[in-house]
N, C-alpha and C. Protein backbone atom coordinates (compact mmCIF):
# COMPACT_ATOMS: atom_id res chain seq x y z
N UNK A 1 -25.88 -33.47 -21.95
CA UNK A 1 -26.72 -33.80 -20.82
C UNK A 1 -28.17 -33.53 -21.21
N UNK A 2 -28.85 -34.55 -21.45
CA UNK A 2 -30.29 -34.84 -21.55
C UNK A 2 -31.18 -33.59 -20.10
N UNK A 3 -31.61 -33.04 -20.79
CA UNK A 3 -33.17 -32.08 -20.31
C UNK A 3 -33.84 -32.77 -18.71
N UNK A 4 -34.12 -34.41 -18.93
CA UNK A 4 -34.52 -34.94 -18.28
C UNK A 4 -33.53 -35.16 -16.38
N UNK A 5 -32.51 -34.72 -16.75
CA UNK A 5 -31.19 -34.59 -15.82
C UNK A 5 -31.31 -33.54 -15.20
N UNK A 6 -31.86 -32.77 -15.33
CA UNK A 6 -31.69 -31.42 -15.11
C UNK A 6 -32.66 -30.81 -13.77
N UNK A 7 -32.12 -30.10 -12.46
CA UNK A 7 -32.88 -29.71 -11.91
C UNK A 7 -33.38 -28.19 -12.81
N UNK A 8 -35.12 -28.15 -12.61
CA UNK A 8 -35.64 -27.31 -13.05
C UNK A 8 -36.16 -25.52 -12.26
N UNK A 9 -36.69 -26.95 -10.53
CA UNK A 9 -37.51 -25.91 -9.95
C UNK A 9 -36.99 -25.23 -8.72
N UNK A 10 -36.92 -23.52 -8.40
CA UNK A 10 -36.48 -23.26 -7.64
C UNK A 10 -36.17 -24.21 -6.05
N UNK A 11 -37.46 -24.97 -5.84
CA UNK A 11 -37.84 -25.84 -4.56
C UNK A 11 -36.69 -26.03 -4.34
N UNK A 12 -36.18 -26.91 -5.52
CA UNK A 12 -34.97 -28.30 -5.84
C UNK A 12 -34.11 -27.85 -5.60
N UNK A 13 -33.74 -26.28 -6.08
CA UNK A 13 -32.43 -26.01 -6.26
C UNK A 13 -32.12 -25.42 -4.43
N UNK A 14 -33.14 -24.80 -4.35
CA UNK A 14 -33.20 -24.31 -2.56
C UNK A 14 -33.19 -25.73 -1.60
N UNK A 15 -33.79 -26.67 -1.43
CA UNK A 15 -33.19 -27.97 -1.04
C UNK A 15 -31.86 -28.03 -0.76
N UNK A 16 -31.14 -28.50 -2.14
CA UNK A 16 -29.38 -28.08 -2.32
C UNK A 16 -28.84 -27.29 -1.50
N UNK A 17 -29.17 -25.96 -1.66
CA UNK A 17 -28.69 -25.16 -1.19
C UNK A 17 -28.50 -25.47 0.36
N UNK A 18 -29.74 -25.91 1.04
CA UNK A 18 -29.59 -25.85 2.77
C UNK A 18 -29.42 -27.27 2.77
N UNK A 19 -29.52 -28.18 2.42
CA UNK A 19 -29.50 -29.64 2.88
C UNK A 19 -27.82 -29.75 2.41
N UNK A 20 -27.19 -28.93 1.13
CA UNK A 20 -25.96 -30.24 0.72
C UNK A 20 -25.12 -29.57 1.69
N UNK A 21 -23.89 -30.84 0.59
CA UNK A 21 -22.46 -30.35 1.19
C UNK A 21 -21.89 -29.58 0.10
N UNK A 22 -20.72 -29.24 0.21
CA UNK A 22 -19.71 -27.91 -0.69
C UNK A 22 -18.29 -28.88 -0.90
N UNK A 23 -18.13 -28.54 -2.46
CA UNK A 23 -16.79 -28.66 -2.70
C UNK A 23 -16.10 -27.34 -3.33
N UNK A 24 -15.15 -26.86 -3.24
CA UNK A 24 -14.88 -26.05 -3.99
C UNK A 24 -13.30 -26.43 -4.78
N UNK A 25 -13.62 -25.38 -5.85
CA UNK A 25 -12.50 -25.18 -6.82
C UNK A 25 -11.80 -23.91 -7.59
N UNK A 26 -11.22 -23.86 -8.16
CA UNK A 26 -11.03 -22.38 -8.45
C UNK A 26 -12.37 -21.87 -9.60
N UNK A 27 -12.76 -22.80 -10.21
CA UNK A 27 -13.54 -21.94 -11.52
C UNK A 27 -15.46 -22.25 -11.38
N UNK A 28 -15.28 -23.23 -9.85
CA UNK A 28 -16.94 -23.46 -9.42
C UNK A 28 -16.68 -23.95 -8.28
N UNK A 29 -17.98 -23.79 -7.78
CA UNK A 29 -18.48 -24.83 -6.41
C UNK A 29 -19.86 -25.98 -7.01
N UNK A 30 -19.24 -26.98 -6.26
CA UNK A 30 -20.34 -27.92 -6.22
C UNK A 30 -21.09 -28.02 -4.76
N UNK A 31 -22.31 -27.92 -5.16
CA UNK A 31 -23.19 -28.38 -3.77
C UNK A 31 -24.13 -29.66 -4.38
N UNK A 32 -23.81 -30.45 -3.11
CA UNK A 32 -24.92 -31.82 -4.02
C UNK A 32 -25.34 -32.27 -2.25
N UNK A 33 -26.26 -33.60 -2.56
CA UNK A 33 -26.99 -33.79 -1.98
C UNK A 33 -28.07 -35.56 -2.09
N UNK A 34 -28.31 -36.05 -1.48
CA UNK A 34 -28.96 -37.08 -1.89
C UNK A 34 -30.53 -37.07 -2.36
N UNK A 35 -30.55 -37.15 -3.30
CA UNK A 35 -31.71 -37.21 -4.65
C UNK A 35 -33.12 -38.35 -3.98
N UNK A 36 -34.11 -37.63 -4.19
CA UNK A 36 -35.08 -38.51 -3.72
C UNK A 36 -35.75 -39.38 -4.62
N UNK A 37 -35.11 -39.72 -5.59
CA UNK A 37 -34.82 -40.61 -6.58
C UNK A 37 -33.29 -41.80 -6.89
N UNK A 38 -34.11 -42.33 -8.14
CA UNK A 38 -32.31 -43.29 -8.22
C UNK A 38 -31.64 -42.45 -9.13
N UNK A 39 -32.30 -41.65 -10.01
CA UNK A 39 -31.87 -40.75 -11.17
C UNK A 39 -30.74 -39.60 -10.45
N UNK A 40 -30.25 -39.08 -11.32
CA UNK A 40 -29.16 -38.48 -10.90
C UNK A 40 -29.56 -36.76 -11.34
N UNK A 41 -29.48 -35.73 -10.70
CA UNK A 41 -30.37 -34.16 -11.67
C UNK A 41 -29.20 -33.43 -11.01
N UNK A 42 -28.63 -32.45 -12.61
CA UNK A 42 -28.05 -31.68 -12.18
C UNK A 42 -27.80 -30.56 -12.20
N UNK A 43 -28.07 -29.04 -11.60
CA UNK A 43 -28.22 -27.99 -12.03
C UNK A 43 -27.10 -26.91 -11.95
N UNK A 44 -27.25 -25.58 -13.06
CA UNK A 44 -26.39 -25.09 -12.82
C UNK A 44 -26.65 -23.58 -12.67
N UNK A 45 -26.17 -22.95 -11.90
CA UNK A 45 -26.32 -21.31 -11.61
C UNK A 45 -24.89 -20.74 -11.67
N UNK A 46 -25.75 -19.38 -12.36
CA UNK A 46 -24.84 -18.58 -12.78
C UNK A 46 -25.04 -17.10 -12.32
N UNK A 47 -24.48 -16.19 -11.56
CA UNK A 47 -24.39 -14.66 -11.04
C UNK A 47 -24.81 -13.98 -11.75
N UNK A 48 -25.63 -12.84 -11.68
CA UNK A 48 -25.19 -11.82 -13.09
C UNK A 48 -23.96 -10.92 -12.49
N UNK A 49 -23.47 -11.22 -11.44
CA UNK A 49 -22.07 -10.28 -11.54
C UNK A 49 -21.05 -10.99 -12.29
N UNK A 50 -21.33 -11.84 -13.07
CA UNK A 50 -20.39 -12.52 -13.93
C UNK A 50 -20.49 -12.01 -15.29
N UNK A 51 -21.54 -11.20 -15.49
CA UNK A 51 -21.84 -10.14 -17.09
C UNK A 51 -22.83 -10.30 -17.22
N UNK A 52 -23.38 -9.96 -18.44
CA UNK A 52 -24.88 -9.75 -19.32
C UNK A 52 -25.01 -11.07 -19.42
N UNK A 53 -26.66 -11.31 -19.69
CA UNK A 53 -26.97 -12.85 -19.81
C UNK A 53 -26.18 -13.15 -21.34
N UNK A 54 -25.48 -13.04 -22.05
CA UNK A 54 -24.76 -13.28 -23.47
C UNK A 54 -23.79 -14.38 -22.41
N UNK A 55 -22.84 -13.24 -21.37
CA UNK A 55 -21.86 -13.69 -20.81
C UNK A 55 -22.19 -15.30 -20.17
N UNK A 56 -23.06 -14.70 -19.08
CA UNK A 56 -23.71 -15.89 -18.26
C UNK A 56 -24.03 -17.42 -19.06
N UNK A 57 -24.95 -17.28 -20.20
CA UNK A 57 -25.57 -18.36 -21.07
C UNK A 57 -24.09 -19.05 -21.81
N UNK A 58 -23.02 -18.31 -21.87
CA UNK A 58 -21.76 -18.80 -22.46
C UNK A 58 -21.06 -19.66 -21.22
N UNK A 59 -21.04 -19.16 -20.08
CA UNK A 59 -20.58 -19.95 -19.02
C UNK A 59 -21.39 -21.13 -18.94
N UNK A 60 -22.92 -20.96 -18.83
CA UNK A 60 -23.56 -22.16 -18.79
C UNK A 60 -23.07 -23.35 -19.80
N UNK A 61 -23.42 -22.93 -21.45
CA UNK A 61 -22.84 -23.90 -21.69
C UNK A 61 -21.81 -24.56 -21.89
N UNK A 62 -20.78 -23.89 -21.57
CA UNK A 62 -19.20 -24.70 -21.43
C UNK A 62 -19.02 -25.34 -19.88
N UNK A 63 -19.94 -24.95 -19.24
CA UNK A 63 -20.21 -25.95 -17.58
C UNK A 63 -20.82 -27.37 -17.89
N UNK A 64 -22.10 -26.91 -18.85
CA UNK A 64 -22.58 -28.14 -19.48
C UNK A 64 -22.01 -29.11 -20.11
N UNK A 65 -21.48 -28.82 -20.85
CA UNK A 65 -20.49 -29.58 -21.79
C UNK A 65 -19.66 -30.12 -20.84
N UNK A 66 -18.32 -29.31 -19.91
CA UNK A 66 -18.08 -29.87 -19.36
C UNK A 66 -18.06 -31.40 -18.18
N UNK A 67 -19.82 -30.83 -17.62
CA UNK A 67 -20.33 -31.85 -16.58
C UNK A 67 -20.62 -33.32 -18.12
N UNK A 68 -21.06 -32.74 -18.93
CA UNK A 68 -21.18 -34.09 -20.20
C UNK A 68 -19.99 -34.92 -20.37
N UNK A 69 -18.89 -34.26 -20.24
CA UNK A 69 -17.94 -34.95 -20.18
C UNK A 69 -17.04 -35.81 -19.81
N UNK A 70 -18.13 -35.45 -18.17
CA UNK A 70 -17.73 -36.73 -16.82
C UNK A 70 -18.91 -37.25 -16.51
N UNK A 71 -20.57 -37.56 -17.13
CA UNK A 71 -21.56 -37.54 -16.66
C UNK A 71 -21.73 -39.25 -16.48
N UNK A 72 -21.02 -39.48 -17.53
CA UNK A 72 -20.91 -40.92 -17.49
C UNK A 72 -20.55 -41.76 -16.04
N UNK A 73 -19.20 -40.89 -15.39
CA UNK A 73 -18.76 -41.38 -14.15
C UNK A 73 -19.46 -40.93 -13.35
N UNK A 74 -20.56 -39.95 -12.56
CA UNK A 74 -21.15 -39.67 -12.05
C UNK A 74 -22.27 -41.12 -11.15
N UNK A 75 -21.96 -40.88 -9.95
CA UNK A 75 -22.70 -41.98 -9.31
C UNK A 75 -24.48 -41.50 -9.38
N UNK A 76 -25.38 -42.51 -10.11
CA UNK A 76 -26.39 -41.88 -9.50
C UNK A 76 -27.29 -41.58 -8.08
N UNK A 77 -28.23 -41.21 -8.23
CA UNK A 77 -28.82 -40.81 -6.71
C UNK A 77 -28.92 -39.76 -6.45
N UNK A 78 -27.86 -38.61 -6.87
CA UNK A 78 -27.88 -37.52 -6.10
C UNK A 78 -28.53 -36.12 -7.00
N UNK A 79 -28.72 -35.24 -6.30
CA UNK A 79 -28.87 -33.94 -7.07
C UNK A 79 -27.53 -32.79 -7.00
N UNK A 80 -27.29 -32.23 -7.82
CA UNK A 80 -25.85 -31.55 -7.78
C UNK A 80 -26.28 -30.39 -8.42
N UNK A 81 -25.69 -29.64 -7.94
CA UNK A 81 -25.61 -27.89 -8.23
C UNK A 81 -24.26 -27.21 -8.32
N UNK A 82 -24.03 -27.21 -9.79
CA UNK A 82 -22.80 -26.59 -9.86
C UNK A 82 -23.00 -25.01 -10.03
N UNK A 83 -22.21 -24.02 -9.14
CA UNK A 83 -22.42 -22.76 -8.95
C UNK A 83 -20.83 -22.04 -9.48
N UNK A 84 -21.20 -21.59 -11.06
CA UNK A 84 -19.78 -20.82 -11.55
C UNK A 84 -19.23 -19.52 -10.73
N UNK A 85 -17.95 -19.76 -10.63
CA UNK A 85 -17.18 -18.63 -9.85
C UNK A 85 -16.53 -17.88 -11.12
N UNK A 86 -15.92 -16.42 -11.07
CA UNK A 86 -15.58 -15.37 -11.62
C UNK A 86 -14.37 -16.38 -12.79
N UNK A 87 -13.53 -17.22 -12.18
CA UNK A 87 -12.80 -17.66 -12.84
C UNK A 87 -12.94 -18.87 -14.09
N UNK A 88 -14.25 -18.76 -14.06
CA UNK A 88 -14.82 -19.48 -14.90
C UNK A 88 -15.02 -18.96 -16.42
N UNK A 89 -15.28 -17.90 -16.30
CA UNK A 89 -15.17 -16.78 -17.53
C UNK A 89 -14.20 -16.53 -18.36
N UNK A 90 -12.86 -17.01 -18.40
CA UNK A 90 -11.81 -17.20 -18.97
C UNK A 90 -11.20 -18.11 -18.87
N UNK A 91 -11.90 -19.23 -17.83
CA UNK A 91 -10.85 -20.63 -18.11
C UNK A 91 -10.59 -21.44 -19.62
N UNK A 92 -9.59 -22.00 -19.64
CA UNK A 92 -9.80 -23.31 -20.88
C UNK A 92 -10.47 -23.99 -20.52
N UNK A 93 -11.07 -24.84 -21.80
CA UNK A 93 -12.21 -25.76 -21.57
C UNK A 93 -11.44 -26.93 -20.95
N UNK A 94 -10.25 -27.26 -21.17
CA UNK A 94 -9.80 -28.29 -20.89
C UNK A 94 -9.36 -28.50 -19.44
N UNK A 95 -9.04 -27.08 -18.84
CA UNK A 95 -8.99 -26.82 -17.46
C UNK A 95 -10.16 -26.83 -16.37
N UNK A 96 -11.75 -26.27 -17.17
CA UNK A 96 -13.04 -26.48 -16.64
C UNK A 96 -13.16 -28.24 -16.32
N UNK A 97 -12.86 -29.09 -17.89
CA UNK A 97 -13.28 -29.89 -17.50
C UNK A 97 -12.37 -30.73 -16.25
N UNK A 98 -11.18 -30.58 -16.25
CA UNK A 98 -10.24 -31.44 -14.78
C UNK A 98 -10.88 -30.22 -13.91
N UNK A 99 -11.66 -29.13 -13.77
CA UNK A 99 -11.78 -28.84 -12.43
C UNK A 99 -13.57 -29.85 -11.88
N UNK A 100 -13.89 -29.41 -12.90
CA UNK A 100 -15.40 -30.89 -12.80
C UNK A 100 -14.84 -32.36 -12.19
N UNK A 101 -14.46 -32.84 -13.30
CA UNK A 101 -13.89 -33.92 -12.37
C UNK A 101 -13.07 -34.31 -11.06
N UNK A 102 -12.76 -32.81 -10.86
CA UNK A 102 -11.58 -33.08 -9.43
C UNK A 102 -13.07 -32.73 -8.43
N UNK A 103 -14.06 -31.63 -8.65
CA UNK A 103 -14.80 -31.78 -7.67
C UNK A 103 -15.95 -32.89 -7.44
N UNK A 104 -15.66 -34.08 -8.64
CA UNK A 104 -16.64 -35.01 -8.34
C UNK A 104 -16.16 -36.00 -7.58
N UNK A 105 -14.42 -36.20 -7.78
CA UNK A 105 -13.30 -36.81 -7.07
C UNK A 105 -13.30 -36.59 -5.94
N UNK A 106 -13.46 -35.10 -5.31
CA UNK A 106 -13.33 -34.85 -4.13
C UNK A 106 -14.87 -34.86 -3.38
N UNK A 107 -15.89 -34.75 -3.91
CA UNK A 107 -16.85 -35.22 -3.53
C UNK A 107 -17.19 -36.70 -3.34
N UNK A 108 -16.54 -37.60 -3.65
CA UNK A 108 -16.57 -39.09 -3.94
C UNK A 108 -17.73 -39.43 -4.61
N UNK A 109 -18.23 -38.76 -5.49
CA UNK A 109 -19.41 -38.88 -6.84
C UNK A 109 -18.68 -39.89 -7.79
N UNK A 110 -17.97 -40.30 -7.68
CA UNK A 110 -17.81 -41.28 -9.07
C UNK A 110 -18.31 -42.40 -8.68
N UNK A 111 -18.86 -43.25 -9.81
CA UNK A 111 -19.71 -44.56 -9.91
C UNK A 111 -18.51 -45.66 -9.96
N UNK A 112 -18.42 -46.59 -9.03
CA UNK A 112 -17.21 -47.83 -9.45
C UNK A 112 -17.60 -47.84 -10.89
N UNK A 113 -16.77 -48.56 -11.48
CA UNK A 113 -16.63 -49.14 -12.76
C UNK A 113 -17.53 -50.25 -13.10
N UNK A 114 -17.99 -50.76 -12.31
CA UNK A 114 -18.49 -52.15 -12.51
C UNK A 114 -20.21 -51.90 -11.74
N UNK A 115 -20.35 -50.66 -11.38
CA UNK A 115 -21.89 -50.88 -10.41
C UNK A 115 -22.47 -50.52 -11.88
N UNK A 116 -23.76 -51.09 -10.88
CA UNK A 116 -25.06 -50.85 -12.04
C UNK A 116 -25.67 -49.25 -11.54
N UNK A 117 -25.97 -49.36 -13.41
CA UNK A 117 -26.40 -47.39 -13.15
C UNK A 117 -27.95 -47.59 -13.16
């Protein structure tokens, strides 16, 4: 996931926070929201009751990777905030990534097949 995707500024991420909606899952929550753009930005927070920033920066990037892995299907428009839960810290990657995609499923974030991005 390109830099340019990315929410940066507290504002953005506080927006999210009171404007979206919630999905949850066992190893995150998604909060998203409609983007005041066509671009799609997506951010991610992490607790420090989840460990030392070593711990935290390791969750980040296997969230990252993960969301890379469905970013393609991702409808644009919106801003999304994925927020790691405790169970995230020992999941498989392969289990992170079907829990990403089930909360983009259950959010109805996926792009038809055929729309223009």
């Amino acid at each position: 996931m390109k830099r340019c995707f990315s929410l940066k500024r507290n504002k953005e991420f506080k927006r999210v926070y009171r404007a979206g909606k919630a999905q949850k899952c066992r190893s995150a929550v998604l909060l998203y929201t409609r983007g005041r753009h066509d671009s799609l930005r997506v951010g991610i927070s992490v607790s420090k009751r989840l460990g030392n920033s070593v711990a935290r920066n390791r969750i980040k990037r296997r969230l990252r990777a993960a969301i890379d892995c469905n970013f393609d299907r991702i409808a644009h428009g919106w801003n999304l905030v994925f927020i790691a839960r405790e169970k995230a810290k020992d999941e498989r990657f392969e289990l992170l990534v079907s829990d990403v995609s089930g909360l983009l499923e259950k959010a109805n974030l996926i792009a038809e097949p055929g729309a223009k991005r």
